[in-house]
C-alpha atoms as a PDB file:
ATOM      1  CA  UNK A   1     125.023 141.241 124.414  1.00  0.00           C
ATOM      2  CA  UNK A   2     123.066 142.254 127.394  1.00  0.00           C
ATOM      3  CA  UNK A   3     119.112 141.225 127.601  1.00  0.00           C
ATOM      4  CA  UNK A   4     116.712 142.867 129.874  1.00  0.00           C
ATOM      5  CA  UNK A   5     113.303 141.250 129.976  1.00  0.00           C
ATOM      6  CA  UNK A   6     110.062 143.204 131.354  1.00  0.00           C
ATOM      7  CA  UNK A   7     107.261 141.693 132.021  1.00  0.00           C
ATOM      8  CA  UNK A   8     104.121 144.348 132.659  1.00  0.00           C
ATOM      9  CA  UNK A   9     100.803 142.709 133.995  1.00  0.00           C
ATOM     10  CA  UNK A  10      98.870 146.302 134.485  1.00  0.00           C
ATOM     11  CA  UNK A  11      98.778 149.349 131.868  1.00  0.00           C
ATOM     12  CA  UNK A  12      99.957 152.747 133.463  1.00  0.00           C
ATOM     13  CA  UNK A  13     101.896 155.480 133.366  1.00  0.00           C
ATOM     14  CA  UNK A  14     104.910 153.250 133.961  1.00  0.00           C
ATOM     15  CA  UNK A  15     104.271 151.062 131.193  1.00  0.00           C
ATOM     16  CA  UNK A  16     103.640 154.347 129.068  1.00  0.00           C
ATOM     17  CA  UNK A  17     106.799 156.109 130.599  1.00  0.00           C
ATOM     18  CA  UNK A  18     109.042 152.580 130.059  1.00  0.00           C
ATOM     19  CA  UNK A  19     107.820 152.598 125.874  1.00  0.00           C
ATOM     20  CA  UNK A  20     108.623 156.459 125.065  1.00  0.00           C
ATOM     21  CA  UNK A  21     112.219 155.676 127.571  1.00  0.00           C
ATOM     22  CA  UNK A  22     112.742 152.932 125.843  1.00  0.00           C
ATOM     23  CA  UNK A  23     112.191 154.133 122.289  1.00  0.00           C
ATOM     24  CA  UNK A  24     114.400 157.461 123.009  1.00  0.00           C
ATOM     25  CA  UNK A  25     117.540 155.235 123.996  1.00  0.00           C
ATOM     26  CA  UNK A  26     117.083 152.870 120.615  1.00  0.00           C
ATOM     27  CA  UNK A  27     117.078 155.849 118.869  1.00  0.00           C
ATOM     28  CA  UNK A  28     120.515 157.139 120.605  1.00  0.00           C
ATOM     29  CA  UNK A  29     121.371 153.491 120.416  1.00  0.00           C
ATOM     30  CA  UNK A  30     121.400 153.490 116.462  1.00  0.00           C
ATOM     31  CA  UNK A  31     124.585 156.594 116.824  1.00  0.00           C
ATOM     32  CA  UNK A  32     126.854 153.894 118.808  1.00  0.00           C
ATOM     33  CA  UNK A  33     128.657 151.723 116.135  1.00  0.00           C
ATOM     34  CA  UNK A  34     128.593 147.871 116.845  1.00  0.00           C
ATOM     35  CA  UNK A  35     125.999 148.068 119.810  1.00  0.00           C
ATOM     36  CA  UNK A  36     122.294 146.795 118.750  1.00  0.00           C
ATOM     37  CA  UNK A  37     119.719 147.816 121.477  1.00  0.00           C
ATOM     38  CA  UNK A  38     117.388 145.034 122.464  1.00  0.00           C
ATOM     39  CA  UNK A  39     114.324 144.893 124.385  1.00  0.00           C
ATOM     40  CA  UNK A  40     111.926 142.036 125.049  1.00  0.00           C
ATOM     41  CA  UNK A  41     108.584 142.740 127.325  1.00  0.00           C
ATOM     42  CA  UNK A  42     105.527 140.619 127.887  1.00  0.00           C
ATOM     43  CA  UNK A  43     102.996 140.827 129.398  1.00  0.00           C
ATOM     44  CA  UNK A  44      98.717 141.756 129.540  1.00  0.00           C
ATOM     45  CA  UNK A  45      99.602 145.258 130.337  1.00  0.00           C
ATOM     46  CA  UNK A  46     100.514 145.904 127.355  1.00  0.00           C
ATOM     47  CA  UNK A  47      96.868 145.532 125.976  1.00  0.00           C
ATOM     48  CA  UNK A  48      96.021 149.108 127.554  1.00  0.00           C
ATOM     49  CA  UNK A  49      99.099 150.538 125.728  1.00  0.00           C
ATOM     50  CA  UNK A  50      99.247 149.830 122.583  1.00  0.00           C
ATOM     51  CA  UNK A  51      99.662 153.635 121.202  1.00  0.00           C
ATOM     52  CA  UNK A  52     102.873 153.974 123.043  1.00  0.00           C
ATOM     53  CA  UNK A  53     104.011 150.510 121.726  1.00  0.00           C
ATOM     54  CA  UNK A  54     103.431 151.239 118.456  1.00  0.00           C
ATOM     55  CA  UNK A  55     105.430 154.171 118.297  1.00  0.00           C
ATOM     56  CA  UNK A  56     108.087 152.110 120.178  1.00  0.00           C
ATOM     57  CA  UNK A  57     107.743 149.463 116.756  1.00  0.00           C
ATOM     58  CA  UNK A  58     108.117 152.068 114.221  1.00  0.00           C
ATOM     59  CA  UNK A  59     111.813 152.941 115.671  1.00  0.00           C
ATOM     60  CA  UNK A  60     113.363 150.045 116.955  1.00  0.00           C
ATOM     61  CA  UNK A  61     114.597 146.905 114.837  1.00  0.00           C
ATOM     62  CA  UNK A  62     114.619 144.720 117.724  1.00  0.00           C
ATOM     63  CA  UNK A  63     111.430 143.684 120.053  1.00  0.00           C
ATOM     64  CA  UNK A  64     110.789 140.711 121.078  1.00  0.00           C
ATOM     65  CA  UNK A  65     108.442 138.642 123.590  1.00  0.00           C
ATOM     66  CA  UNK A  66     108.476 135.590 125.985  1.00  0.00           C
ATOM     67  CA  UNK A  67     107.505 133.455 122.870  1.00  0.00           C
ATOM     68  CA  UNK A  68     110.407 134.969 120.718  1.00  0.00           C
ATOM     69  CA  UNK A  69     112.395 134.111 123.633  1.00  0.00           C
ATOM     70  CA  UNK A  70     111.601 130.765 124.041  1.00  0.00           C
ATOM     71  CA  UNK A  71     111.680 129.780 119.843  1.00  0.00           C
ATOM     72  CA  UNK A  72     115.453 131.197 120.551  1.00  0.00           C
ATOM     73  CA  UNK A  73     114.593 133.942 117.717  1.00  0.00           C
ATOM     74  CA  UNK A  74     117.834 136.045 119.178  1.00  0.00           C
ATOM     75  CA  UNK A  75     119.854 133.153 117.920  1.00  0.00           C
ATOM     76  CA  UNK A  76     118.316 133.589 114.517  1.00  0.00           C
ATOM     77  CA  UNK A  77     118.866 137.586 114.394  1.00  0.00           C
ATOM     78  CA  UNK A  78     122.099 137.758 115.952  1.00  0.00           C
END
């Protein structure tokens, strides 16, 4: 399992361009048997963006944050 962590301290069109990128490949992700796409972000940039998060939520299973991360919640899931 591979784990890419992104921490955003400003909203922007990044930010806003990383959430629909991000929800597009968990949605190809979910046609690939055995492979579980991941993604944990942090961060107060993510204040300004909530829209695009949201929509990010309502397809993927797995998003987590620096908290999750340190309460070793991947342990739990996986």
């Amino acid at each position: 399992m591979a784990l890419k962590l992104i921490f955003m301290r400003v909203s922007g069109s990044k930010l806003n361009e990383t959430a629909i990128g991000y929800k597009t490949l968990a949605l190809e992700a979910y046609e690939i048997d055995g492979f579980t796409f991941v993604w944990s972000t942090d961060g107060k940039g993510w204040k300004g963006a909530r829209n695009n998060l949201e929509e990010t939520f309502d397809v993927m299973d797995h998003i987590y944050n620096i908290k999750d991360l340190e309460d070793e919640i991947i342990g739990e899931v996986f």
